[in-house]
Protein backbone atom coordinates (compact mmCIF):
# COMPACT_ATOMS: atom_id res chain seq x y z
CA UNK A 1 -34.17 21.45 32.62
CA UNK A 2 -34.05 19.58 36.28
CA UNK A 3 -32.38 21.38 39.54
CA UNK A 4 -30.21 18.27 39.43
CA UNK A 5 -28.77 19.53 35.90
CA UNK A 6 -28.24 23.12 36.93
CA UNK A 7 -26.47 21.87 39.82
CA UNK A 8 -24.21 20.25 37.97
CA UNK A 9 -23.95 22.94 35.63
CA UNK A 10 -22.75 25.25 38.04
CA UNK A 11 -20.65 22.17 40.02
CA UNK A 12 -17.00 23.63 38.41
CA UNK A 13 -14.55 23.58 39.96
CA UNK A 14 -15.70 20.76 42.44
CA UNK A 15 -15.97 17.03 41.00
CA UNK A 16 -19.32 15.97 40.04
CA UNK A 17 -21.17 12.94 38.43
CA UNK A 18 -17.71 12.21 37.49
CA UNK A 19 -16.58 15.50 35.67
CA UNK A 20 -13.83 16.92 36.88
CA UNK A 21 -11.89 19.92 36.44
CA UNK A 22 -8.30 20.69 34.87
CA UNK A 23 -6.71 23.40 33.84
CA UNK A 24 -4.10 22.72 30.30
CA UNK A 25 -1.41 24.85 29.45
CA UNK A 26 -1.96 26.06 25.90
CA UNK A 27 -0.51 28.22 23.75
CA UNK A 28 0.48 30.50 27.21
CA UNK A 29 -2.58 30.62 28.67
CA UNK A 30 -4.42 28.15 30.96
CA UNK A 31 -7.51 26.04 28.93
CA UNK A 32 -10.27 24.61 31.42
CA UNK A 33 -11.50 21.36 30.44
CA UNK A 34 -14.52 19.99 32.43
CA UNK A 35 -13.75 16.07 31.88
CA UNK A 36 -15.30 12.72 32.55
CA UNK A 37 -13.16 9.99 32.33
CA UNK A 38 -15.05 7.01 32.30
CA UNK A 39 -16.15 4.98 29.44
CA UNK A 40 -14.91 2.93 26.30
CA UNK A 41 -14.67 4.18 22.93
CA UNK A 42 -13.81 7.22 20.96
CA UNK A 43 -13.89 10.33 23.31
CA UNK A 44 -16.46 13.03 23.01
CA UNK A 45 -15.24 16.81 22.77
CA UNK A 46 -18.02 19.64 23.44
CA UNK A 47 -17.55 22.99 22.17
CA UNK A 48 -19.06 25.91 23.23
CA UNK A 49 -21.09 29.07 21.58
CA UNK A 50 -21.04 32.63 21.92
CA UNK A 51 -21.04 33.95 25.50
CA UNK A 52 -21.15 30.92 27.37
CA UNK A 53 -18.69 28.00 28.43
CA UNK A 54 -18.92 24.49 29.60
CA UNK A 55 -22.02 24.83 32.08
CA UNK A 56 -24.69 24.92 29.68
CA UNK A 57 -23.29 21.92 28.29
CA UNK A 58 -23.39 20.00 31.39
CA UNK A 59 -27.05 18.30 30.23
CA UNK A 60 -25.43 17.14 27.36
CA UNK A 61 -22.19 16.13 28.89
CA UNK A 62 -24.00 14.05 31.38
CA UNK A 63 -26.17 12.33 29.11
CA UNK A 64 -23.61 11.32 26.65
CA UNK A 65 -22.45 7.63 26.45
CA UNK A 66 -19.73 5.39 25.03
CA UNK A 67 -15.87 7.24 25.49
CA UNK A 68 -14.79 9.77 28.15
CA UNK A 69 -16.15 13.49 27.50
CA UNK A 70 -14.05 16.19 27.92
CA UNK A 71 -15.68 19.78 27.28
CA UNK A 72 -13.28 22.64 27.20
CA UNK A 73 -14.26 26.77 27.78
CA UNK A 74 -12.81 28.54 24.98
CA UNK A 75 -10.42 31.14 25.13
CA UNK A 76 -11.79 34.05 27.41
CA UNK A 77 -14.83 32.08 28.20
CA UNK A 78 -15.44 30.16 31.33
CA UNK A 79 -12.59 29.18 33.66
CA UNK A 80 -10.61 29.53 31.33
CA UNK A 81 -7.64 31.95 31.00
CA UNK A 82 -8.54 35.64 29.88
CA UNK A 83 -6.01 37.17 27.05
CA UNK A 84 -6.00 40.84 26.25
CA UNK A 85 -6.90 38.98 22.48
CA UNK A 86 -10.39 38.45 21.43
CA UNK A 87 -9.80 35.16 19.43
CA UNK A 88 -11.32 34.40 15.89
CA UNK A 89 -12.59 31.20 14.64
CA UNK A 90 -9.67 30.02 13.37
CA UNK A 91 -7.91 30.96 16.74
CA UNK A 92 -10.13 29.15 19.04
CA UNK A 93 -9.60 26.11 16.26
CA UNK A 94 -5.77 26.25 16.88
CA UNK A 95 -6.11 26.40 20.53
CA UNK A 96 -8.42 23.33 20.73
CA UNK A 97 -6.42 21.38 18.33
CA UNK A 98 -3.33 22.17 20.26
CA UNK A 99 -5.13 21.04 23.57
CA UNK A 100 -6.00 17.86 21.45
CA UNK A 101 -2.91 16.91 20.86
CA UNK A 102 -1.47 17.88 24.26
CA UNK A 103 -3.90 14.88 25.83
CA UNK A 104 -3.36 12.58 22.45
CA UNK A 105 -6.60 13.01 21.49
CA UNK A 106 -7.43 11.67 18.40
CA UNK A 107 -11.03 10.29 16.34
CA UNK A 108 -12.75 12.01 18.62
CA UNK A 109 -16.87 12.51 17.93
CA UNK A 110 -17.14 16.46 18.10
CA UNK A 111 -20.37 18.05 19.43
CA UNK A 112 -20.94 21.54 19.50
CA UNK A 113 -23.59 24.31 19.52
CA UNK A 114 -24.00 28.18 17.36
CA UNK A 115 -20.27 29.23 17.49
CA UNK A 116 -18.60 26.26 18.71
CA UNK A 117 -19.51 24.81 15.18
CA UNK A 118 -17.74 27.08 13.32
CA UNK A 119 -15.01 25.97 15.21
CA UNK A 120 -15.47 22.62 15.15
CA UNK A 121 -15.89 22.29 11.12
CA UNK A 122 -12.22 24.22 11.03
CA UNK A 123 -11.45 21.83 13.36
CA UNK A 124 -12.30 18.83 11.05
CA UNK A 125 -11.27 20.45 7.71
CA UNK A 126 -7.39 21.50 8.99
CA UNK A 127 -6.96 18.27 11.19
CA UNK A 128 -9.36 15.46 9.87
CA UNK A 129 -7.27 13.10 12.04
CA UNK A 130 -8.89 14.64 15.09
CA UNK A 131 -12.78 14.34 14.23
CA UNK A 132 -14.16 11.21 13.51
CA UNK A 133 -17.66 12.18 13.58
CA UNK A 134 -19.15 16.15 14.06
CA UNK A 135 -23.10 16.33 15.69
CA UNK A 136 -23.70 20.57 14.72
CA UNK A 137 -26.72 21.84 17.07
CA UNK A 138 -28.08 25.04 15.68
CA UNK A 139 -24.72 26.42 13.64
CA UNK A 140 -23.76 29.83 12.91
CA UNK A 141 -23.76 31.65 10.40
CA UNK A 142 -26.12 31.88 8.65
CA UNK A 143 -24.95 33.03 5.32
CA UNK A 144 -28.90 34.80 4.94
CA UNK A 145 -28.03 36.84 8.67
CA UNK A 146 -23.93 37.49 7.86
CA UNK A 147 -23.67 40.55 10.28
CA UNK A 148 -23.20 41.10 13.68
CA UNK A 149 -26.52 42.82 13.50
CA UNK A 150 -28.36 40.45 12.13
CA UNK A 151 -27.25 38.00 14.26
CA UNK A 152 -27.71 39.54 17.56
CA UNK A 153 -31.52 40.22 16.14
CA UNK A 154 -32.14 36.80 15.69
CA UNK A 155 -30.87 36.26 18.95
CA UNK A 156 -33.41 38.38 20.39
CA UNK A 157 -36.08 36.37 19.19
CA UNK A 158 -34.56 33.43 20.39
CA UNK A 159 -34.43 34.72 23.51
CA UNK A 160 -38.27 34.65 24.13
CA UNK A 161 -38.33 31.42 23.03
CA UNK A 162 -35.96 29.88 25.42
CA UNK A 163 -36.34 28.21 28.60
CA UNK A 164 -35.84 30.34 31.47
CA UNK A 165 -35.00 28.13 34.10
CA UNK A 166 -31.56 28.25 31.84
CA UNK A 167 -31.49 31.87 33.17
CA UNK A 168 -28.53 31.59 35.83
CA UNK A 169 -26.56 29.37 33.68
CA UNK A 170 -25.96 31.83 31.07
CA UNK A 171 -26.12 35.25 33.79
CA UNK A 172 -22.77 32.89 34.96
CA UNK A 173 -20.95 33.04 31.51
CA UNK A 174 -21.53 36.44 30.74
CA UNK A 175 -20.17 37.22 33.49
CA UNK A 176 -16.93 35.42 33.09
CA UNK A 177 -16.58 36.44 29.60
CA UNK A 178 -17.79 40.19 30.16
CA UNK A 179 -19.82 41.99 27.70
CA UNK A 180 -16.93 43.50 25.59
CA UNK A 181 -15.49 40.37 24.85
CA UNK A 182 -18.77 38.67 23.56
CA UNK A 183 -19.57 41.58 21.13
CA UNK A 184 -15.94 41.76 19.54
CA UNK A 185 -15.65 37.35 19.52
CA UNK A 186 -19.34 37.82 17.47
CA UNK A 187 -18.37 40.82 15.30
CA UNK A 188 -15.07 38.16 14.10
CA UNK A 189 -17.45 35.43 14.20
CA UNK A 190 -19.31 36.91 11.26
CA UNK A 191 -16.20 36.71 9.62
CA UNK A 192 -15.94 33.20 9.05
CA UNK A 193 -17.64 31.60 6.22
CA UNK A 194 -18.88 28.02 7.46
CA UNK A 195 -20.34 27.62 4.19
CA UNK A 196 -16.87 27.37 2.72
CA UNK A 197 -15.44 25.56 4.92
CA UNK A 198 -18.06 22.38 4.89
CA UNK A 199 -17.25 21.00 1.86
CA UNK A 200 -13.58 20.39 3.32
CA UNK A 201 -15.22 17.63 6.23
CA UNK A 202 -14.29 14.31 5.58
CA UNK A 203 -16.06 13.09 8.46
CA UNK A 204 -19.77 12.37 8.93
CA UNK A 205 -21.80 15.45 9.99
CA UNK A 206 -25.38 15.60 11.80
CA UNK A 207 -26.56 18.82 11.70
CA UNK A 208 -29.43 19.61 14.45
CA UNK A 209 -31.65 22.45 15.43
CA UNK A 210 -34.24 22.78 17.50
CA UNK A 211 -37.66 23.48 17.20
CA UNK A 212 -37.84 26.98 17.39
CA UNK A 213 -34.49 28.20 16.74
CA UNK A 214 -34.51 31.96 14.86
CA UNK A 215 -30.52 31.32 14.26
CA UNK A 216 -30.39 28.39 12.45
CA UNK A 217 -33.64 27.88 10.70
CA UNK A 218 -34.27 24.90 8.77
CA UNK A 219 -33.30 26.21 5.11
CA UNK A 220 -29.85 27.19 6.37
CA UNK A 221 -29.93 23.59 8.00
CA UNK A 222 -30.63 22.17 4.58
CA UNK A 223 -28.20 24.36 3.18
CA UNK A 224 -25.23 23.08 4.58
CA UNK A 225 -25.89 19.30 4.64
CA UNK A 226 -26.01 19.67 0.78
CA UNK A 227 -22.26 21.47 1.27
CA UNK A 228 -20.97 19.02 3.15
CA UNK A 229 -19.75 15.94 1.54
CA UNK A 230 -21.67 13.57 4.19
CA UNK A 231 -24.70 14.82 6.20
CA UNK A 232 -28.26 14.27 8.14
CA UNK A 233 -30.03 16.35 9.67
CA UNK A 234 -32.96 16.11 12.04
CA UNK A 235 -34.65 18.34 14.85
CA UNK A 236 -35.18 18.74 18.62
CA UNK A 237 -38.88 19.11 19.28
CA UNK A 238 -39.87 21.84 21.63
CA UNK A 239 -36.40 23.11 22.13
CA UNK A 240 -35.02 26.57 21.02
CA UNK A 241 -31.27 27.41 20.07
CA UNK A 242 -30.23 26.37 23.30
CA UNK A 243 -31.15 22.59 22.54
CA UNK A 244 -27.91 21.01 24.22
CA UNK A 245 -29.00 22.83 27.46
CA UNK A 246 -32.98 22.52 27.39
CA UNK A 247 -32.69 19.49 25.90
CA UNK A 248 -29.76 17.54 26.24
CA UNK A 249 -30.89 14.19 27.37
CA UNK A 250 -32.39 14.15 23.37
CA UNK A 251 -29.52 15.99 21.98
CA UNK A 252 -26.85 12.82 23.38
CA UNK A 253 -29.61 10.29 22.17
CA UNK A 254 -29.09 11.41 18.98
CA UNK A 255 -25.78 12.11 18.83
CA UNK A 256 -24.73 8.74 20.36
CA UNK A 257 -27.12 6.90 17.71
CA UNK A 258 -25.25 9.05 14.77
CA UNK A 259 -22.09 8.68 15.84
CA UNK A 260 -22.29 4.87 16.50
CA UNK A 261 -24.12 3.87 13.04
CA UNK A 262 -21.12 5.38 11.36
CA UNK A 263 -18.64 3.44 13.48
CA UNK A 264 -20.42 0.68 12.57
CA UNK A 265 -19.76 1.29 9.00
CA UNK A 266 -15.80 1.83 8.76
């Protein structure tokens, strides 16, 4: 990744390349949203994984075109506001949902990365009128790896594999979200059956890892685009788990060209 993109990834709270921050009341605590609001179309909504927040989404963010992209830190990650609660799957669901509707967000073409897809396939199977398209970089979990254990050993591996010029991206989430609350949010993470929740989306699903990703290898990959009712899925060459950061300028290229042939369609 270019010093231009970690700059912007660590631009929050200022306004940069257009993104700007706001802070939503929801649910009683305070939701950051980094948005850009330029652009025509159906709006893009980035969710992120375990332990991080909005910055290492900022390559992909950037790179996106068509509607305006709004990209959110989860509960207790991020700017965002820090409850007692570790949230579940389901919880972080609710909260974005209820954000959604707060800013009358609706259609919107959902792209998210390792956690953030679990949330975002809840999101599409209890509110279909809020995802018109889902783009799933490397998603969790694995139904071969469903511990907290095996999870975190995978990530290990991936963690050699990644590039380090990511490094003070991700030292900046943990950080915000503190150690404690990333092991409990993973041990309910494992929790959550993705698996049984894909053949519930309605909407069009590309499902993307890259390269050299230990979390989501490419039989789990194949695995759920036969659950899911409609599904592609494709790869990100030289990239790790961490495709939407080391790799985002490919990541929106494909996600735009997804999203768009199935607009084309309806």
């Amino acid at each position: 990744m270019s010093p231009a993109q970690r700059r912007l990834a660590h631009a929050a709270p200022r306004t940069a390349d257009g993104f700007v921050s706001r802070w939503t009341p929801v649910g009683g605590l305070r939701l950051h949203v980094r948005s850009r609001a330029a652009g025509v179309g159906p709006p893009w909504v980035l969710l992120h994984g375990l332990a991080v927040s909005h910055r290492y989404l900022m390559p992909t963010a950037a790179a996106l075109t068509g509607g305006p992209v709004h990209v959110p830190d989860l509960p207790g990650f991020g700017l965002s506001g820090k409850p007692r609660q570790v949230y579940n799957v389901e919880q972080h669901c609710a909260v974005v949902a209820a954000w959604m509707d707060a800013e009358g967000l609706t259609g919107a073409r959902v792209l998210a990365n390792s956690l953030g897809c679990q949330v975002a396939v809840e999101l599409a199977a209890q509110r279909p009128d809020l995802v018109s398209a889902l783009v799933l970089v490397g998603p969790t979990v694995d139904p071969a790896a469903p511990t907290a254990a095996a999870q975190a050993g995978r990530w290990l591996v991936d963690l050699a594999r990644e590039d380090p010029r990511q490094a003070s991206i991700i030292a900046a989430d943990v950080r915000d979200a503190r150690p404690r609350r990333i092991l409990s949010t993973l041990r309910l993470s494992v929790r959550h059956r993705i698996d049984h929740r894909l053949p519930l989306v309605q909407a069009p699903v590309l499902f993307l890892r890259g390269e050299h990703d230990p979390i989501a290898p490419t039989r789990w990959l194949a695995q759920a685009a036969r659950l899911t009712p409609e599904a592609v899925t494709g790869v990100v060459p030289a990239a790790a788990h961490n495709a939407i950061t080391t790799a985002g300028v490919v990541v929106a290229r494909l996600a735009v060209a997804f999203a768009d042939r199935y607009a084309a369609r309806t």
